[in-house]
C-alpha atoms as a PDB file:
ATOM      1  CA  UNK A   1      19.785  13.236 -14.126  1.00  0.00           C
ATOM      2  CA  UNK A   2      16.015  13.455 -13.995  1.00  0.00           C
ATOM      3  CA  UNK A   3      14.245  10.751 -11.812  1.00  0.00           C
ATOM      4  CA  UNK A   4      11.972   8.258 -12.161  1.00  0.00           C
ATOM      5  CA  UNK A   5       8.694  10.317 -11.410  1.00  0.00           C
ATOM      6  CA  UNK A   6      10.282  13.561 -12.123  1.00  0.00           C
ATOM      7  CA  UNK A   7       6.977  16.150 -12.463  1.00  0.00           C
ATOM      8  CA  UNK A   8       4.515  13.426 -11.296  1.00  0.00           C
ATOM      9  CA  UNK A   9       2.346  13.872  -8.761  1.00  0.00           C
ATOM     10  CA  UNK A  10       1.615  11.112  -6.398  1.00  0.00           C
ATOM     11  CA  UNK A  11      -1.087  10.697  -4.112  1.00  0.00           C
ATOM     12  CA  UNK A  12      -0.246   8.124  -1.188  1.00  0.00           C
ATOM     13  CA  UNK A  13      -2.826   6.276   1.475  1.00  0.00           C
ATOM     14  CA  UNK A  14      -0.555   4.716   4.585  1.00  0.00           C
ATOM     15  CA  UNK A  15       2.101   7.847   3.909  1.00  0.00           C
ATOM     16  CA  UNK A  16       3.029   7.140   7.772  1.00  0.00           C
ATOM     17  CA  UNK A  17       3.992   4.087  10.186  1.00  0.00           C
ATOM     18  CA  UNK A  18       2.659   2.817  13.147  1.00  0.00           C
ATOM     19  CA  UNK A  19       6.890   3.026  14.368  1.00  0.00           C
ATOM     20  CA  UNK A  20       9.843   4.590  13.572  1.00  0.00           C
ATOM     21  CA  UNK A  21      11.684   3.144  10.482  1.00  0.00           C
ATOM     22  CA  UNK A  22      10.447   1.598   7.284  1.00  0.00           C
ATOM     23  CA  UNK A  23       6.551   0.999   6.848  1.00  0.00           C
ATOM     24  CA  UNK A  24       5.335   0.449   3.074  1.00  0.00           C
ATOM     25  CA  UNK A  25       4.005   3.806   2.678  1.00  0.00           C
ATOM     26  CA  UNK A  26       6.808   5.364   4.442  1.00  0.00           C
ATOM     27  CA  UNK A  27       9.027   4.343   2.125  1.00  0.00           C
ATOM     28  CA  UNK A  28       7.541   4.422  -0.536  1.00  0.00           C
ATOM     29  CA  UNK A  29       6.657   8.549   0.069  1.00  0.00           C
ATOM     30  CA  UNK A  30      10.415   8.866   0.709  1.00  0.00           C
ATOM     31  CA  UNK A  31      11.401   6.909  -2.227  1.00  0.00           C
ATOM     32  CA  UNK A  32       8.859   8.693  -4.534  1.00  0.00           C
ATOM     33  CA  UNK A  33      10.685  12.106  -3.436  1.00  0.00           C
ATOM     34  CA  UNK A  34      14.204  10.793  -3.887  1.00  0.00           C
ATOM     35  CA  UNK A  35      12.370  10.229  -7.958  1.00  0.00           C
ATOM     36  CA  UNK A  36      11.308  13.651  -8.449  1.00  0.00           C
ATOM     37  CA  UNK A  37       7.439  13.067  -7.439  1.00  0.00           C
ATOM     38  CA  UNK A  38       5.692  15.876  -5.077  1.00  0.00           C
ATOM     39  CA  UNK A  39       3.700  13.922  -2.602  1.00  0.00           C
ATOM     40  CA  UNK A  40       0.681  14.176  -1.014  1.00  0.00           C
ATOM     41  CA  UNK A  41       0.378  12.184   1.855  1.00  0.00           C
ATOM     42  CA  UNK A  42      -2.559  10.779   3.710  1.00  0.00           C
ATOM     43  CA  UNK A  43      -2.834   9.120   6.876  1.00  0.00           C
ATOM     44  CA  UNK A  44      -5.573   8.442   9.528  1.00  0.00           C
ATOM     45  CA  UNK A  45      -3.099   9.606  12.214  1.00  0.00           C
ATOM     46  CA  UNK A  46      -1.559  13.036  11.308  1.00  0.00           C
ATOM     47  CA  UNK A  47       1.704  11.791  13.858  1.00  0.00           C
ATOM     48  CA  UNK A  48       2.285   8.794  12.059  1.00  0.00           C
ATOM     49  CA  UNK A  49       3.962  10.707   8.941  1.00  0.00           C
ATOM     50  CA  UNK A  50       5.704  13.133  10.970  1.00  0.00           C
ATOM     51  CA  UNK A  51       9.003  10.520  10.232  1.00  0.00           C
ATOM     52  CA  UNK A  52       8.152  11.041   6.389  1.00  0.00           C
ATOM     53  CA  UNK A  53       7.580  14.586   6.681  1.00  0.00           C
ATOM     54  CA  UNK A  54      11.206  15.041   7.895  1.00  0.00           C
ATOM     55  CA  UNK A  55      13.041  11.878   5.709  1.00  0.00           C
ATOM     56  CA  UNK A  56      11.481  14.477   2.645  1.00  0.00           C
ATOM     57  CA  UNK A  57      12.331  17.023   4.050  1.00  0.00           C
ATOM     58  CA  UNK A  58      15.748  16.190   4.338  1.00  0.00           C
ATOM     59  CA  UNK A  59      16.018  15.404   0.436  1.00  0.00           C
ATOM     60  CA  UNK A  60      14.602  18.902  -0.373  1.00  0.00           C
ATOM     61  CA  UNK A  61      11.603  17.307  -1.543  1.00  0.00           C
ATOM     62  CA  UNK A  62       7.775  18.268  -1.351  1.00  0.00           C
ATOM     63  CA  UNK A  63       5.192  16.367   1.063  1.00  0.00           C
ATOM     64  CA  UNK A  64       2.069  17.629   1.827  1.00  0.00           C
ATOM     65  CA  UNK A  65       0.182  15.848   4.817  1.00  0.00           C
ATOM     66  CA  UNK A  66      -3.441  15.216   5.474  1.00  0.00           C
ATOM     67  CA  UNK A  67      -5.163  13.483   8.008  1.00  0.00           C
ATOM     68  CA  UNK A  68      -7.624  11.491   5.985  1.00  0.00           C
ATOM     69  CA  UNK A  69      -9.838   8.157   7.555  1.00  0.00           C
ATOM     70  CA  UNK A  70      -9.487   5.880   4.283  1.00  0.00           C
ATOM     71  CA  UNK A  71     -13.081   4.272   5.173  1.00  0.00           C
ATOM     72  CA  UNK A  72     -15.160   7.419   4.940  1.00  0.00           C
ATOM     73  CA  UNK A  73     -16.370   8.251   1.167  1.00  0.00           C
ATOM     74  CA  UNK A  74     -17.051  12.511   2.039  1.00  0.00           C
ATOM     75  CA  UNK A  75     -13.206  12.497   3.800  1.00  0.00           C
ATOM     76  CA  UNK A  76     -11.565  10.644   0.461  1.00  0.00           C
ATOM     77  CA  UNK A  77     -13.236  12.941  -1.454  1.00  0.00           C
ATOM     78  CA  UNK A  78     -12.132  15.744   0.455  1.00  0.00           C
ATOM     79  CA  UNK A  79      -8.410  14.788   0.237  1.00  0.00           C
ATOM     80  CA  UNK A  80      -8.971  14.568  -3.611  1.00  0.00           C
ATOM     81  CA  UNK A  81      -9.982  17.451  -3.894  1.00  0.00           C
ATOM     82  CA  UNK A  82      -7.309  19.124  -1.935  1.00  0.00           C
ATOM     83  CA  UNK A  83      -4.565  17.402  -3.529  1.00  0.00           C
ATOM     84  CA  UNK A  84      -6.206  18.874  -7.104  1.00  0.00           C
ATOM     85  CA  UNK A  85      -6.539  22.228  -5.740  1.00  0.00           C
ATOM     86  CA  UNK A  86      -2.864  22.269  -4.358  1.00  0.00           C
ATOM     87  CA  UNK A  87      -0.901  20.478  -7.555  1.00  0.00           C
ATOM     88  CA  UNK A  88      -3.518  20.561 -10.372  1.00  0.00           C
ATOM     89  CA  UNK A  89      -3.694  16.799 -10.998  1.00  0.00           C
ATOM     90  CA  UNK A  90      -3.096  13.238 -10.120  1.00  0.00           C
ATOM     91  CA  UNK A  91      -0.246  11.231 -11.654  1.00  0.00           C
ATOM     92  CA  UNK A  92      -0.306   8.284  -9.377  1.00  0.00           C
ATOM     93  CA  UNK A  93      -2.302   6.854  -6.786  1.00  0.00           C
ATOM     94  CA  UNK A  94      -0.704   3.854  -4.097  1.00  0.00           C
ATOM     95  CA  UNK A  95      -3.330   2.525  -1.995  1.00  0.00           C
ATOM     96  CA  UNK A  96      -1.176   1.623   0.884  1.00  0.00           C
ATOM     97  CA  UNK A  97      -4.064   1.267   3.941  1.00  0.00           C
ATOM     98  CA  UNK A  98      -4.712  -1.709   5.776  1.00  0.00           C
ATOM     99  CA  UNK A  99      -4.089  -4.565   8.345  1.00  0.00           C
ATOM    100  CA  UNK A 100      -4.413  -7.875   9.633  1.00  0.00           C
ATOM    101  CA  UNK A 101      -6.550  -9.651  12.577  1.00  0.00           C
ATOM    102  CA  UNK A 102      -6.634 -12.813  13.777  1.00  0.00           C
ATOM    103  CA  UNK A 103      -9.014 -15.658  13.504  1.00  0.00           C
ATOM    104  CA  UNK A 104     -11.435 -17.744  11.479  1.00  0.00           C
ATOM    105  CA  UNK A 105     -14.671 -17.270  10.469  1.00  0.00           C
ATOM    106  CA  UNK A 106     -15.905 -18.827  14.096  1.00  0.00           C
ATOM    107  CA  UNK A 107     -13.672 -16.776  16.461  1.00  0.00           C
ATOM    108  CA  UNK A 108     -13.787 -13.801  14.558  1.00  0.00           C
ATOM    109  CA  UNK A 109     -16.396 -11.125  16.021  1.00  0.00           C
ATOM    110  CA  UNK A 110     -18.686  -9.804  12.896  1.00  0.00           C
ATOM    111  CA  UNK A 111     -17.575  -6.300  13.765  1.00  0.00           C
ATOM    112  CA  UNK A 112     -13.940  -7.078  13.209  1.00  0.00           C
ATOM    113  CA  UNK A 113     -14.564  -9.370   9.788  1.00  0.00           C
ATOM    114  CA  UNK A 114     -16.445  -5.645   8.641  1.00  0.00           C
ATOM    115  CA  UNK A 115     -13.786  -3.168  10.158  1.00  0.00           C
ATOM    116  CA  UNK A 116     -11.303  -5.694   7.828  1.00  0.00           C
ATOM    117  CA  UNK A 117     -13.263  -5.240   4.832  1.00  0.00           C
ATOM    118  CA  UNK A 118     -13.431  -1.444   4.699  1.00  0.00           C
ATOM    119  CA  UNK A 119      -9.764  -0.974   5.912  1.00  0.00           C
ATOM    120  CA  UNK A 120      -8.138  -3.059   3.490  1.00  0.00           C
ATOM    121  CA  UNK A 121     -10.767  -3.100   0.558  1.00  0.00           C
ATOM    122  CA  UNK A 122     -13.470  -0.711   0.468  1.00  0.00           C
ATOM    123  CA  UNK A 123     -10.480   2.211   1.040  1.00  0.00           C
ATOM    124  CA  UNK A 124      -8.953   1.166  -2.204  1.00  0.00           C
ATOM    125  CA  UNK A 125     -12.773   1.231  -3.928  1.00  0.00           C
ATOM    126  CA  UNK A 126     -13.238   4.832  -2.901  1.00  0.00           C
ATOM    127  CA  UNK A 127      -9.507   6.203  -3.618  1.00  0.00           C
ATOM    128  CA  UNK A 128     -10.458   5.021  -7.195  1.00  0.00           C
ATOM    129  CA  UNK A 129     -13.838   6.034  -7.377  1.00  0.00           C
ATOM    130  CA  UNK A 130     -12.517   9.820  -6.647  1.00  0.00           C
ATOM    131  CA  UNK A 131      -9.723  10.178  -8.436  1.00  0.00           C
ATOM    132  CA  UNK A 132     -10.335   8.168 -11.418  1.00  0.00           C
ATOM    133  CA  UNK A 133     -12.123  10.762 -12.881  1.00  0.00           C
ATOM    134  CA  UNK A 134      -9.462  13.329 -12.375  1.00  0.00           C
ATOM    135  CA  UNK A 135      -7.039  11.177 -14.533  1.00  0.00           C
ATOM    136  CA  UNK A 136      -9.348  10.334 -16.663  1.00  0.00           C
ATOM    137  CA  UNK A 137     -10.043  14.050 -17.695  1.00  0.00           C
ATOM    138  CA  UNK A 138      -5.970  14.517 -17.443  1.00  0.00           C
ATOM    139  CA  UNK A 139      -5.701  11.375 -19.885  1.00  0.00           C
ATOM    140  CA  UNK A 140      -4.111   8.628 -17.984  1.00  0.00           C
ATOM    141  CA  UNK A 141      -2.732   7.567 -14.828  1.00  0.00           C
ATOM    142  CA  UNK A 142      -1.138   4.888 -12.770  1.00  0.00           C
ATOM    143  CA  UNK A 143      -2.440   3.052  -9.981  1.00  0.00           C
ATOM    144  CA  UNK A 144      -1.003   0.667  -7.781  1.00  0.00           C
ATOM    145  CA  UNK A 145      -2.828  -1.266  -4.999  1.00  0.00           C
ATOM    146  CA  UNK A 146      -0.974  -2.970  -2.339  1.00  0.00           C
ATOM    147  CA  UNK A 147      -2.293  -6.315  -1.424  1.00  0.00           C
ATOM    148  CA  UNK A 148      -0.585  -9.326   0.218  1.00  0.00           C
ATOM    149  CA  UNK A 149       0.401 -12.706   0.252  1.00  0.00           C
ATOM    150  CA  UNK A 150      -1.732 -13.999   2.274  1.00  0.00           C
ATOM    151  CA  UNK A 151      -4.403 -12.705  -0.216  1.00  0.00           C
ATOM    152  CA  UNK A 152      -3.142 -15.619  -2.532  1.00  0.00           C
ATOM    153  CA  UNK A 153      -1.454 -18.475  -0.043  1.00  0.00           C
ATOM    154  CA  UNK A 154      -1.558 -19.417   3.663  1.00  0.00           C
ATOM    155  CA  UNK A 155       0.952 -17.560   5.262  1.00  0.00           C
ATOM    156  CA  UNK A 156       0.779 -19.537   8.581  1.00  0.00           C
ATOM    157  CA  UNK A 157      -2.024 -18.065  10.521  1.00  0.00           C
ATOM    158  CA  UNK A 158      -6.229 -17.975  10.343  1.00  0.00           C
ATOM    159  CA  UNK A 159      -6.629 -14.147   9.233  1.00  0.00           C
ATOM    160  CA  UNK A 160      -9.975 -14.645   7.529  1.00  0.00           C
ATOM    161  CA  UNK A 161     -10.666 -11.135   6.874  1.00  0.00           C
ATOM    162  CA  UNK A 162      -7.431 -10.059   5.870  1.00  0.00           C
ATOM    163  CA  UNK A 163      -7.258 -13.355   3.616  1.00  0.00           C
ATOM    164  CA  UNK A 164     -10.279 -12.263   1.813  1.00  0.00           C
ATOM    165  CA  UNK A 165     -10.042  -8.646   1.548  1.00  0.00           C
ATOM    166  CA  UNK A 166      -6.638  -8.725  -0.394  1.00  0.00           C
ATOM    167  CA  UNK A 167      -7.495 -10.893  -2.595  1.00  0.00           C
ATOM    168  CA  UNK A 168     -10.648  -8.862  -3.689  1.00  0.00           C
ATOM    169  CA  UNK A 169      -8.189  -6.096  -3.851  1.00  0.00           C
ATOM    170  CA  UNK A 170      -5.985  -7.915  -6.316  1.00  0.00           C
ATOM    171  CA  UNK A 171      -9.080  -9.067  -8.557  1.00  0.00           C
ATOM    172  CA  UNK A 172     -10.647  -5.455  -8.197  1.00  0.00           C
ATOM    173  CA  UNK A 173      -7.624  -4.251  -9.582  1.00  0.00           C
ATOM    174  CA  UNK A 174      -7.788  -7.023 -12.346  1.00  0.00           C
ATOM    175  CA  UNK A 175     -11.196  -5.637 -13.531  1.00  0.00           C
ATOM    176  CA  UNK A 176     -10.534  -2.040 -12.958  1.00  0.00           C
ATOM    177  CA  UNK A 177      -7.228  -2.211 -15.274  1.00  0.00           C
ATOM    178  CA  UNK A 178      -9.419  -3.259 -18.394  1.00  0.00           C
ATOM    179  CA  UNK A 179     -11.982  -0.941 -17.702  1.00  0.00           C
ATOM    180  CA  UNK A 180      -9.446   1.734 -17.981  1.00  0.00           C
ATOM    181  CA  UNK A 181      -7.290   0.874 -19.904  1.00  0.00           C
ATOM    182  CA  UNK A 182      -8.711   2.549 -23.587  1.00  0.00           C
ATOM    183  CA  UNK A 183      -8.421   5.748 -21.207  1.00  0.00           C
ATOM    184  CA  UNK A 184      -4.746   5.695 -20.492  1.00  0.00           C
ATOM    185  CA  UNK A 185      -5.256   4.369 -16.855  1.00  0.00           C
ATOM    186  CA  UNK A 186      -2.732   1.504 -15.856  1.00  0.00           C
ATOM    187  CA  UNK A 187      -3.628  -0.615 -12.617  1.00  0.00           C
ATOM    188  CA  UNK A 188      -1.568  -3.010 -10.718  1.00  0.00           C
ATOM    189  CA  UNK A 189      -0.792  -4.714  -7.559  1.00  0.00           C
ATOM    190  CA  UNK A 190       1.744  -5.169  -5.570  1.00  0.00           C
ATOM    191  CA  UNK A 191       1.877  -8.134  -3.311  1.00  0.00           C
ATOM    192  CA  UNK A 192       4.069  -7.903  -0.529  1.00  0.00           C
ATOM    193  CA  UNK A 193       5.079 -11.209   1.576  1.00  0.00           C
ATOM    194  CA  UNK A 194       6.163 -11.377   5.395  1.00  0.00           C
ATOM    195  CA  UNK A 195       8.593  -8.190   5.691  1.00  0.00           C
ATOM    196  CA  UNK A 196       9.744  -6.721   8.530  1.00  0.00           C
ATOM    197  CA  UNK A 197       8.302  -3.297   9.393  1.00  0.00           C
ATOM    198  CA  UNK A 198       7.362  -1.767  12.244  1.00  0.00           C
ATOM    199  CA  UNK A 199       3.930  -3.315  11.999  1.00  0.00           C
ATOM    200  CA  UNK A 200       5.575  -6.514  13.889  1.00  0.00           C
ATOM    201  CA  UNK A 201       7.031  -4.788  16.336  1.00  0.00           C
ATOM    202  CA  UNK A 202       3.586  -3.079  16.898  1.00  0.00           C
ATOM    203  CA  UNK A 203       0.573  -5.421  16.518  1.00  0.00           C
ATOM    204  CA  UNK A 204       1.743  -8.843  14.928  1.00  0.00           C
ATOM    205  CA  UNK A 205       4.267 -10.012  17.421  1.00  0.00           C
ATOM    206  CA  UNK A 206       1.035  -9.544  20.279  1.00  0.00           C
ATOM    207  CA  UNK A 207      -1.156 -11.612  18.064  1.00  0.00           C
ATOM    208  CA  UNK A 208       0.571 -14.438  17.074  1.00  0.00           C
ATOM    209  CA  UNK A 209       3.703 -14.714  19.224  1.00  0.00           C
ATOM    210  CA  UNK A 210       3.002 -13.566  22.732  1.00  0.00           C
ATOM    211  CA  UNK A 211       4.527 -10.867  22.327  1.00  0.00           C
ATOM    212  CA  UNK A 212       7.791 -12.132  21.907  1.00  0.00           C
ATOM    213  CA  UNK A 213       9.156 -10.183  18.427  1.00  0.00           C
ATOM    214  CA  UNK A 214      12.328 -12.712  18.335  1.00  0.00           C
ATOM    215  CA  UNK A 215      10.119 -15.739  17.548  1.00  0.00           C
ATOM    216  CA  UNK A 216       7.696 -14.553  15.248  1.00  0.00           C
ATOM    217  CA  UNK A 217      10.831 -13.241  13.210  1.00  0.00           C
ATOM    218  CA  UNK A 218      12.231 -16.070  13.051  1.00  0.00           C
ATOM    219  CA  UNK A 219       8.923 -17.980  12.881  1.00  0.00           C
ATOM    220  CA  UNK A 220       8.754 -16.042   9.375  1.00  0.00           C
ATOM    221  CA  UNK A 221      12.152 -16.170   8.338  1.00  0.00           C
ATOM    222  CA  UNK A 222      12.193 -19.582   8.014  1.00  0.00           C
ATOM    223  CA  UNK A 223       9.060 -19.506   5.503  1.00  0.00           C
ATOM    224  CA  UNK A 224      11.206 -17.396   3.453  1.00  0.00           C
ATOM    225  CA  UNK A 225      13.857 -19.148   0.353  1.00  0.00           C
ATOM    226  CA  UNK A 226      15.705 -16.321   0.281  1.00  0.00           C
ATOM    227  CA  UNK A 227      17.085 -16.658   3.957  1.00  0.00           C
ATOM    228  CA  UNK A 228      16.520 -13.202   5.043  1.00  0.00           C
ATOM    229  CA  UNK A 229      13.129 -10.673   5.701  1.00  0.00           C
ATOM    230  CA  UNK A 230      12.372  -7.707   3.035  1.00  0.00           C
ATOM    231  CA  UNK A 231      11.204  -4.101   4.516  1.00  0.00           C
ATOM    232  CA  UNK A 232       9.155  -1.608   3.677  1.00  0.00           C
ATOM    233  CA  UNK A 233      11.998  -0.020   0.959  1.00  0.00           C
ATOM    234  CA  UNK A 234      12.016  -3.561  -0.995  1.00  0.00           C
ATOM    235  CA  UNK A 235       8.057  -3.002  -1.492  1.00  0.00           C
ATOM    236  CA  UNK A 236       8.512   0.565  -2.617  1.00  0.00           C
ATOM    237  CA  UNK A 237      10.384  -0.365  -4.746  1.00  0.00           C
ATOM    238  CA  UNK A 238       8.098  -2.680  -6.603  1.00  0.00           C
ATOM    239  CA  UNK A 239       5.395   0.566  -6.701  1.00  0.00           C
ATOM    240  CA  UNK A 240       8.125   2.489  -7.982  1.00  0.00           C
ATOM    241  CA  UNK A 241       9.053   0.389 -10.827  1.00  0.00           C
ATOM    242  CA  UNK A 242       4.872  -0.117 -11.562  1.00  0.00           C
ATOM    243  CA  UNK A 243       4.190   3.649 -10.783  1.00  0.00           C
ATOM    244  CA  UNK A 244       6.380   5.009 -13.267  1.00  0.00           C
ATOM    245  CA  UNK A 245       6.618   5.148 -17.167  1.00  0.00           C
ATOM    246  CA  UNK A 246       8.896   2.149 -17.084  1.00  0.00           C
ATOM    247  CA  UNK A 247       5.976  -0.149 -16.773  1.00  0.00           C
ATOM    248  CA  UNK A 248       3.872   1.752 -19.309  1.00  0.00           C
ATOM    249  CA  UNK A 249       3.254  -1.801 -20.863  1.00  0.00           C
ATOM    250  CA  UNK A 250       1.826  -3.499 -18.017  1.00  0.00           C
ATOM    251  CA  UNK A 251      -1.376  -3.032 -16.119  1.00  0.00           C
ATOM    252  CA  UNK A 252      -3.763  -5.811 -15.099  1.00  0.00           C
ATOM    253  CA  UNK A 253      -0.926  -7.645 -13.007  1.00  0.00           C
ATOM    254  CA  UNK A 254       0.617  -8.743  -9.847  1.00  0.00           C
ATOM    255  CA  UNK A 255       4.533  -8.452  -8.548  1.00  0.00           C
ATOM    256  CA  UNK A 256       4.587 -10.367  -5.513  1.00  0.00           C
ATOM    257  CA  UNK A 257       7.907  -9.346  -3.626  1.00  0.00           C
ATOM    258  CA  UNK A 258       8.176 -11.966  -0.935  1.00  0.00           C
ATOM    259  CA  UNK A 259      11.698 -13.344  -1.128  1.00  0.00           C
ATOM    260  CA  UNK A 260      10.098 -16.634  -2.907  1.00  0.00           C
ATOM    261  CA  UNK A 261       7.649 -17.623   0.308  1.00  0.00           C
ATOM    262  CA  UNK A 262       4.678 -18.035  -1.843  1.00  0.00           C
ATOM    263  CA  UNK A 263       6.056 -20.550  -4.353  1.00  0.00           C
ATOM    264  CA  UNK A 264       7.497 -22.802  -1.631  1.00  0.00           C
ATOM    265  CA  UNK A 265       5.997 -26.185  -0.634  1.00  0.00           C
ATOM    266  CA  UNK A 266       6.113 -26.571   2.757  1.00  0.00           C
END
């Protein structure tokens, strides 16, 4: 049986992790495979999708990696255009870069409220700005944008930067998906709450926690209705499902995937 993205070709920002297991782009490159899609993968550190490179590989399927600094207009363009040369198009695009800090508008330094914007925002403004024209000529598309709770709640610490940028990349979508819609372009978002991935192992546990990974786990677990943490897979799945021809009637919106966090009171 054919999958879900059988003959698509997906281009993927954040195809690695910062640790081994399941980041958002991780698995979402893996799952992508598993659906028939042949993957290009970018990732500011060329090590970091050495883990997806081989979880692929292991399913037969086809991953191409790039190093590719998500920030820098001439290098997105450049990764474009080698994912065109190598497959001949662009079915899909999952803007998967990004990352928190800590702090208010007071603490924070100015250089780290700036470095937050262009990680998190202006990446997913110049992934669309170079390849919408390539589906646009091809006559459609799907985009999905990854944003994140804390883009439309408090999610229980000051992350100014981070606050702000996802939510301008869930209303960027917004606009973007009626601008292109007469051409066949669907864009959504996919908002993912407090999962467990090796990013708090990595940098969140040190920020907010001491370092001890125990208690910010539980710290977010108990913010959480449906009494355990999501991972990386559970939010691949949600780009799946918005990715592929299943969800050719919906563009314009948000699935939030956050085990019920962000309707909770209290």
């Amino acid at each position: 049986m054919p999958g879900r993205l059988q003959g698509k070709i997906a281009l993927i920002s954040g195809a690695g992790s910062v640790g081994p297991g399941w980041g958002n782009g991780r698995a979402t490159a893996v799952l992508f495979a598993e659906e028939g899609a042949q993957v290009f993968g970018l990732d500011r550190n060329p090590d970091a999708m050495a883990e997806t490179a081989e979880r692929i590989a292991a399913l037969g399927g086809t991953f191409v990696p790039m190093p590719c600094d998500a920030t820098d207009s001439a290098a997105v363009a450049q990764a474009v255009a080698a994912c065109k040369e190598r497959f001949g198009r662009i079915d899909i695009l999952v803007n998967n870069v990004g990352g928190s800090a800590a702090g208010g508008p007071v603490e924070m330094a100015e250089e780290v409220w700036d470095s937050q914007i262009d990680s998190n925002l202006k990446s997913v403004f110049l992934f669309c700005k170079h390849i919408i024209p390539i589906m646009e000529a091809q006559g459609g598309g799907a985009i999905v944008n990854l944003a994140s709770t804390s883009g439309i709640r408090w999610t229980g610490a000051a992350q100014v930067a981070y606050a702000a940028s996802k939510a301008g990349v869930i209303q960027l979508s917004r606009v973007v998906a009626v601008q292109y819609a007469p051409k066949g372009i669907r864009v959504d978002t996919v908002v993912p709450g407090q999962m467990h991935t090796p990013m708090v192992e990595a940098r969140l546990a040190k920020q907010r926690a001491g370092g001890d990974v125990e208690k910010l786990l539980a710290q977010r677990l108990a913010r959480i209705p449906l009494g355990f943490a999501g991972d990386g897979r559970d939010t691949a799945r949600a780009i799946l499902f918005l990715a592929s021809d299943e969800a050719r009637f919906i563009t314009g919106t948000e699935l939030v995937v956050d085990g019920g966090m962000s309707v909770r009171c209290g």
